[in-house]
N, C-alpha and C. Protein backbone atom coordinates (compact mmCIF):
# COMPACT_ATOMS: atom_id res chain seq x y z
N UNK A 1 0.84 -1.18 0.00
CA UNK A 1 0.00 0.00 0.00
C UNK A 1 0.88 1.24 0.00
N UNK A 2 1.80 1.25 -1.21
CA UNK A 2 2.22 2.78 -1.04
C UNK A 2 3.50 2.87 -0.27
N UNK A 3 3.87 4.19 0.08
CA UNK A 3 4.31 4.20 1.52
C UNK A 3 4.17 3.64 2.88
N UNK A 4 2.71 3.47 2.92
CA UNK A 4 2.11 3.00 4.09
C UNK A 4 2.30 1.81 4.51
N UNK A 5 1.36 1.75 5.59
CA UNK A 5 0.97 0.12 5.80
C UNK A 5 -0.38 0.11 6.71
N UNK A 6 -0.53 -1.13 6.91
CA UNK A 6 -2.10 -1.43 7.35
C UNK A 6 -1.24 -2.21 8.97
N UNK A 7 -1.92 -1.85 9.98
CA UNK A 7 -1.55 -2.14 11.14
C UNK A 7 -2.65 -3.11 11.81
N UNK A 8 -2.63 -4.30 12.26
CA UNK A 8 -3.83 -4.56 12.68
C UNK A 8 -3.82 -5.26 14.11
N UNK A 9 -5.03 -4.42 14.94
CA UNK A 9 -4.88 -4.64 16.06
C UNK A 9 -5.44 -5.89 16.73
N UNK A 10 -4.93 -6.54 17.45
CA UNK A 10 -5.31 -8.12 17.97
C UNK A 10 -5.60 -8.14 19.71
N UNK A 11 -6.67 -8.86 19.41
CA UNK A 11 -6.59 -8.68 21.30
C UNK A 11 -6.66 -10.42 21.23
N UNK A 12 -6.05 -10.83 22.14
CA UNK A 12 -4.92 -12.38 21.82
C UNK A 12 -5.22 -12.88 23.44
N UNK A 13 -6.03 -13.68 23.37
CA UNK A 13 -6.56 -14.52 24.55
C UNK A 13 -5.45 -15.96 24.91
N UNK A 14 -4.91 -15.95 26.11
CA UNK A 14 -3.61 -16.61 26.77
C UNK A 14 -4.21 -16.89 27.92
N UNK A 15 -3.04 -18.36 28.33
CA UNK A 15 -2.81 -18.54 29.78
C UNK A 15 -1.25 -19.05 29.93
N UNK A 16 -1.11 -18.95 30.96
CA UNK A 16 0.29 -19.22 31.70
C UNK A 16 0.07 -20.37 32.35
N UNK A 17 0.63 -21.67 31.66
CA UNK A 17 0.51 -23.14 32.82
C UNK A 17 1.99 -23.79 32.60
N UNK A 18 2.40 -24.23 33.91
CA UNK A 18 3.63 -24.55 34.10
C UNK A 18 4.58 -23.91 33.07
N UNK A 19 4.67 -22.51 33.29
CA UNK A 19 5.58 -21.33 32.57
C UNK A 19 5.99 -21.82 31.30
N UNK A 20 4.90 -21.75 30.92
CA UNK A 20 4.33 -22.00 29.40
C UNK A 20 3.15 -21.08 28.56
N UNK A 21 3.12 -20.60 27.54
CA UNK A 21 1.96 -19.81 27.10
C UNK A 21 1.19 -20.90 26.35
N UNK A 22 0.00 -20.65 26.57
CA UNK A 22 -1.41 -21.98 26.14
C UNK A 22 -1.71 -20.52 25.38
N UNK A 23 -2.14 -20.82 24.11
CA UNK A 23 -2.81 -19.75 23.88
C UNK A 23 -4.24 -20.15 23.90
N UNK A 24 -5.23 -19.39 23.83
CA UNK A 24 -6.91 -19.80 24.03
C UNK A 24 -7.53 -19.34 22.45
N UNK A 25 -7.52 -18.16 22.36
CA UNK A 25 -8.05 -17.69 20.85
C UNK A 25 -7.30 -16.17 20.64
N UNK A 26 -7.80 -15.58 19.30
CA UNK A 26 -8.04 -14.08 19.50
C UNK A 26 -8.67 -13.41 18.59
N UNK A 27 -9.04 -12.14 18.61
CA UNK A 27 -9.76 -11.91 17.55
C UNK A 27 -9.47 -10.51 17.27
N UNK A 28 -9.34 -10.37 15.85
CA UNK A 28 -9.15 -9.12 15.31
C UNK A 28 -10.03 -7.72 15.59
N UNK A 29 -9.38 -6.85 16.04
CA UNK A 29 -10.47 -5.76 16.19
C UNK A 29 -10.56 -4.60 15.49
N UNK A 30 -9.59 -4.45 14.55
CA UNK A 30 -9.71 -3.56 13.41
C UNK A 30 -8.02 -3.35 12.68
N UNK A 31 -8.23 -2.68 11.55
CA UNK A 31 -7.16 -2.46 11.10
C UNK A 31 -6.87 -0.55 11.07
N UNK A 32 -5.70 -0.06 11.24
CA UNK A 32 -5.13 1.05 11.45
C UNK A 32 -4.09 1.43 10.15
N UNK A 33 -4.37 2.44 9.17
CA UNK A 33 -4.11 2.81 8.10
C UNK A 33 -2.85 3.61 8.75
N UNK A 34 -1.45 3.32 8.47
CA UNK A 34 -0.25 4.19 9.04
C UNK A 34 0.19 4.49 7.39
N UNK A 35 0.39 5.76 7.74
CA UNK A 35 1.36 6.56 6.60
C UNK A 35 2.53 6.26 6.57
N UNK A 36 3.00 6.27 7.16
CA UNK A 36 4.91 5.78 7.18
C UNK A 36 5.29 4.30 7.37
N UNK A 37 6.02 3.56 6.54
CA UNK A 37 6.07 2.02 6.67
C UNK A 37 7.38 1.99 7.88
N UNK A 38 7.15 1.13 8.87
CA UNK A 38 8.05 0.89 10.24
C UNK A 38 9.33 0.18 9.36
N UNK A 39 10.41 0.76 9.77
CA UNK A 39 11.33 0.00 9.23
C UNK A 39 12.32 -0.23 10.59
N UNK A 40 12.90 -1.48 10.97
CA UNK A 40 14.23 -1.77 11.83
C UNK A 40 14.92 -0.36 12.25
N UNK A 41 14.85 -0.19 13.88
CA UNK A 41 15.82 0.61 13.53
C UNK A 41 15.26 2.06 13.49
N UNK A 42 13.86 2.19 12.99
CA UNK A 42 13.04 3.53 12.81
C UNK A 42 12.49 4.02 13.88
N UNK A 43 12.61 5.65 13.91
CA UNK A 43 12.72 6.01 15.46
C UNK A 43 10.58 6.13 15.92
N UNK A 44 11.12 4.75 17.34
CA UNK A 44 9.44 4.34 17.51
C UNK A 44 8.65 5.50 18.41
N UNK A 45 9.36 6.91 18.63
CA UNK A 45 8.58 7.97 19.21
C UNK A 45 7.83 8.10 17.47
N UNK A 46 8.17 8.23 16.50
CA UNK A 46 7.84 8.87 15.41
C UNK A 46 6.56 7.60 15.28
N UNK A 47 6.59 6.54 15.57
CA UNK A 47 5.50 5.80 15.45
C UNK A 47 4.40 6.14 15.91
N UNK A 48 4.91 6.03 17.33
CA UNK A 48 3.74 5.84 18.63
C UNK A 48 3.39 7.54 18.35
N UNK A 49 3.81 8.64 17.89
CA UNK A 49 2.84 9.88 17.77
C UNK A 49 1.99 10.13 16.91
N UNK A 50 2.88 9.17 15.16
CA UNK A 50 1.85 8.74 14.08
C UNK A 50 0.29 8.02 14.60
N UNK A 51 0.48 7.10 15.23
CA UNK A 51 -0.49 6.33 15.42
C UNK A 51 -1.41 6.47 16.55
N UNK A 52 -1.04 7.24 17.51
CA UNK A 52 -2.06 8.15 18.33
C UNK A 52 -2.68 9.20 17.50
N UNK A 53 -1.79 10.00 16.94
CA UNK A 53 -2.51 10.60 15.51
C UNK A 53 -3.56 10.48 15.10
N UNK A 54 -3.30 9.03 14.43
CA UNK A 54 -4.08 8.23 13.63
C UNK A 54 -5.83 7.82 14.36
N UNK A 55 -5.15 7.20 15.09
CA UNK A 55 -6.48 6.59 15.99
C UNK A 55 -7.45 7.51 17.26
N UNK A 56 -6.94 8.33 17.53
CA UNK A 56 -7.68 9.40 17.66
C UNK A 56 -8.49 10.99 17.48
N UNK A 57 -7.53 11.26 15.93
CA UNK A 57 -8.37 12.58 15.52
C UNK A 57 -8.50 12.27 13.92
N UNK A 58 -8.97 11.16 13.57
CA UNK A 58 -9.69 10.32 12.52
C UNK A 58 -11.13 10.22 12.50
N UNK A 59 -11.92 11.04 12.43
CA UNK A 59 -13.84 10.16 12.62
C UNK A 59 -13.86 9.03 12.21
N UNK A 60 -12.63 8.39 11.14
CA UNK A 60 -13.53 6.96 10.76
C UNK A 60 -12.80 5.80 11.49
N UNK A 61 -11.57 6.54 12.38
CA UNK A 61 -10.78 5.39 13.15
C UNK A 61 -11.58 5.83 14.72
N UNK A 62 -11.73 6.64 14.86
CA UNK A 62 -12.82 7.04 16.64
C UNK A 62 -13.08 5.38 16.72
N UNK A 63 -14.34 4.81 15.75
CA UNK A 63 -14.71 3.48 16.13
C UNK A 63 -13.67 2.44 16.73
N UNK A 64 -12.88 2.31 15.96
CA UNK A 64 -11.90 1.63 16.48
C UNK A 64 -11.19 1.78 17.83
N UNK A 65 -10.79 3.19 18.44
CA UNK A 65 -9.99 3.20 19.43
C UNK A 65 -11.45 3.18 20.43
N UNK A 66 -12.85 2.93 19.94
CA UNK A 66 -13.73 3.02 20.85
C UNK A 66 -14.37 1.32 21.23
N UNK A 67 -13.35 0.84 20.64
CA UNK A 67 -13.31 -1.15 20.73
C UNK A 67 -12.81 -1.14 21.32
N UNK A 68 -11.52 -0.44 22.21
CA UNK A 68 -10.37 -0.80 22.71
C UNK A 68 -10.18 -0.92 24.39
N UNK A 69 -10.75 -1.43 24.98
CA UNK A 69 -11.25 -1.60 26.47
C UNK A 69 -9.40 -0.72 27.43
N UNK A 70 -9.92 -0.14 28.27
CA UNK A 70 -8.69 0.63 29.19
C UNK A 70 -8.15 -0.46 30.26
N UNK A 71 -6.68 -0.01 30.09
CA UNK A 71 -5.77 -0.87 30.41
C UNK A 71 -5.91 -2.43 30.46
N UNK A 72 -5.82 -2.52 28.88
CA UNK A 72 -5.65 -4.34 27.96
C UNK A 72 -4.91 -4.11 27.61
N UNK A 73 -4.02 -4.84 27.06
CA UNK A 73 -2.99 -4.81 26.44
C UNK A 73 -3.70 -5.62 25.10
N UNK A 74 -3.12 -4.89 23.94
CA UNK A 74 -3.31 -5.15 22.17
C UNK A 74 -2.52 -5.72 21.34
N UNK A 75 -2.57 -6.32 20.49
CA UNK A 75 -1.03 -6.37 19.87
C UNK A 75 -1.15 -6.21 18.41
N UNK A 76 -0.24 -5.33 17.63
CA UNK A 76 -0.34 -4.77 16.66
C UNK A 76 0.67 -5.54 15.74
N UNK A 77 -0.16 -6.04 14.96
CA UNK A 77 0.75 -6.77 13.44
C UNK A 77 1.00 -6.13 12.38
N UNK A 78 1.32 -6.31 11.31
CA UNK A 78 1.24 -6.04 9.76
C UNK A 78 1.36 -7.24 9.13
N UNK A 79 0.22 -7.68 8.75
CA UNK A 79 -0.11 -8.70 8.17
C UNK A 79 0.54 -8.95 6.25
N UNK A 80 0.82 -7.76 6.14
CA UNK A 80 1.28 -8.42 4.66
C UNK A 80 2.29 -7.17 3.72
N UNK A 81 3.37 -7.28 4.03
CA UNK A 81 4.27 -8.53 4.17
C UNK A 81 4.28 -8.95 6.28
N UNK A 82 4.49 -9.72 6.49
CA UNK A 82 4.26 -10.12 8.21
C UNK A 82 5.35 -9.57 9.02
N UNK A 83 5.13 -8.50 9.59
CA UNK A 83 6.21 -7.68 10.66
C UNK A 83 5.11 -7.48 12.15
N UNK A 84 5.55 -8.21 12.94
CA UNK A 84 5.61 -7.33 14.39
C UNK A 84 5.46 -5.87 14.85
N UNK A 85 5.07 -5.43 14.96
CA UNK A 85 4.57 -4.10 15.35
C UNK A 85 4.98 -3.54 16.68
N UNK A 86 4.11 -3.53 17.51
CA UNK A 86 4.65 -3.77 19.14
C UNK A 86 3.38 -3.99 19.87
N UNK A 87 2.72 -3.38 21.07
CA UNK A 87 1.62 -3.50 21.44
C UNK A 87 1.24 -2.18 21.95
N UNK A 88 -0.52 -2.05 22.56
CA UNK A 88 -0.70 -0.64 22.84
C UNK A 88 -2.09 -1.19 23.76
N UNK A 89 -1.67 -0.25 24.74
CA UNK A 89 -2.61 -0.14 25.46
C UNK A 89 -3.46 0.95 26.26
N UNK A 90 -4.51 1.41 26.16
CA UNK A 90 -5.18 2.64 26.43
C UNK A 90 -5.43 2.76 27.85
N UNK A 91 -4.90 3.65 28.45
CA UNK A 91 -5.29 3.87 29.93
C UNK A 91 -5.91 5.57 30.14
N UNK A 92 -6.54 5.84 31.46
CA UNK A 92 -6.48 7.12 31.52
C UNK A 92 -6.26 8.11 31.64
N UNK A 93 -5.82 9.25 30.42
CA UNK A 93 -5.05 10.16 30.67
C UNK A 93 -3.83 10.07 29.98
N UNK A 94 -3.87 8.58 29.33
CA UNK A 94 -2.54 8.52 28.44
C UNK A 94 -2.75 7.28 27.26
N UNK A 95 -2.04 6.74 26.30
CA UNK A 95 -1.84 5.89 25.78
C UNK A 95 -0.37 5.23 25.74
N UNK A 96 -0.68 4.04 25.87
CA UNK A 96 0.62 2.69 26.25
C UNK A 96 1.31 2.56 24.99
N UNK A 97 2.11 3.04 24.13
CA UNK A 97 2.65 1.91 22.67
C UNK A 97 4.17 1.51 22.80
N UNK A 98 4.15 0.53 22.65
CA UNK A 98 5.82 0.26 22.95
C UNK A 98 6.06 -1.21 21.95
N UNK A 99 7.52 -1.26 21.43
CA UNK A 99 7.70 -2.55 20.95
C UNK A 99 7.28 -3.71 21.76
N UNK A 100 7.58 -4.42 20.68
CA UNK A 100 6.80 -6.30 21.36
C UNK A 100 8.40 -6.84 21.82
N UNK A 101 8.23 -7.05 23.54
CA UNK A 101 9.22 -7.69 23.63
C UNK A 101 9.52 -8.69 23.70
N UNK A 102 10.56 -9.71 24.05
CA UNK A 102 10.18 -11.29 24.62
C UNK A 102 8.96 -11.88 24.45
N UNK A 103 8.83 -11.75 25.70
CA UNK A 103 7.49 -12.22 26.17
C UNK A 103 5.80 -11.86 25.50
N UNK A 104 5.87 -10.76 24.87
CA UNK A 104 5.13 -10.56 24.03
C UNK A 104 5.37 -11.30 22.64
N UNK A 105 6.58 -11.08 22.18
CA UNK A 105 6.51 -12.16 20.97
C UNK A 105 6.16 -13.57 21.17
N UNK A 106 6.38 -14.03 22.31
CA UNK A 106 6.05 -15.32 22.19
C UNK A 106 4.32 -15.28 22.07
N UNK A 107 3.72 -14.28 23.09
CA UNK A 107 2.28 -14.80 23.46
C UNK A 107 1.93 -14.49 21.35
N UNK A 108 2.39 -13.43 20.63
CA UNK A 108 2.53 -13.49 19.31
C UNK A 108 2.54 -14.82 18.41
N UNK A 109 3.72 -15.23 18.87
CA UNK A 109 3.98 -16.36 18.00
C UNK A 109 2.71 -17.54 18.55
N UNK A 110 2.43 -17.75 19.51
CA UNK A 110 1.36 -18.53 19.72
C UNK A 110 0.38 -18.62 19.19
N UNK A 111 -0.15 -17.31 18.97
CA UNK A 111 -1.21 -17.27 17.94
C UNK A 111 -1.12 -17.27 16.85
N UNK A 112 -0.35 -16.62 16.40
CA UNK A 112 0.70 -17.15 15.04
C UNK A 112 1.92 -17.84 14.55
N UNK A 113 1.52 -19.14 14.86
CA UNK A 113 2.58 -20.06 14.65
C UNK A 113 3.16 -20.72 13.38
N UNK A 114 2.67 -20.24 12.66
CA UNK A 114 3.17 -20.10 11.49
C UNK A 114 4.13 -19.08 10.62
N UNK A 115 4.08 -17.96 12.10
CA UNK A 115 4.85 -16.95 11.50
C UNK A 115 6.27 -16.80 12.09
N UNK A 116 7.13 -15.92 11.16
CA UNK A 116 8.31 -15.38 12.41
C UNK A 116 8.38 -14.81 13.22
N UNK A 117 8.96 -14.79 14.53
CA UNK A 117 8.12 -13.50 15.82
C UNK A 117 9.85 -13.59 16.27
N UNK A 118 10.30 -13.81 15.94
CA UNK A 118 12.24 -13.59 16.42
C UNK A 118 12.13 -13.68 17.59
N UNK A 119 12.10 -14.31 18.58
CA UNK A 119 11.64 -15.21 19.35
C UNK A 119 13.70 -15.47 20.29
């Protein structure tokens, strides 16, 4: 898509048994139209201000950040070509976005086990 990319947000249902991730399900809750494609390396303040941007002074993205239940944690893909994103989470008075670390890639790769999550 251009410059861009399509970001899509996942809310990714887990458990923790004998320090292990089970994953349970998850389900997509919308996709997020970013102007600038994330590249390695690309500075992620310039993200996380794009995409607060984005998802809150948009009328047609409002819906979306109005799916987004306060303090959950999300996890944000790019489905095609398949890159990791990081995760985001809405609290009050602020918004959460930060890369996917460890432990987030894995609960990632669980649900997508078919993919690479650099792990």
């Amino acid at each position: 898509m251009g410059i861009g990319q399509i970001i899509s947000i996942y809310d990714i249902n887990y458990k923790i048994e004998n320090h292990k991730v089970c994953f349970i399900d998850k389900e997509k809750i919308g996709d997020l139209y970013y102007g600038i494609r994330v590249y390695p390396g690309y500075g992620f303040k310039v993200l996380e201000e794009s995409l607060i941007d984005s998802l809150f002074h948009y009328p047609d993205k409002i819906d979306l950040a109005e799916k987004l239940a306060l303090d959950k944690k999300y996890y944000m893909v790019e489905e095609d070509p398949w890159q990791i994103i990081g995760v985001i989470s809405l609290h009050k008075g602020y918004t959460f976005i930060d890369c996917a670390e460890h432990d987030d890639r894995v609960i990632i790769s669980c649900a997508f086990p078919d993919k690479e999550c650099h792990i």
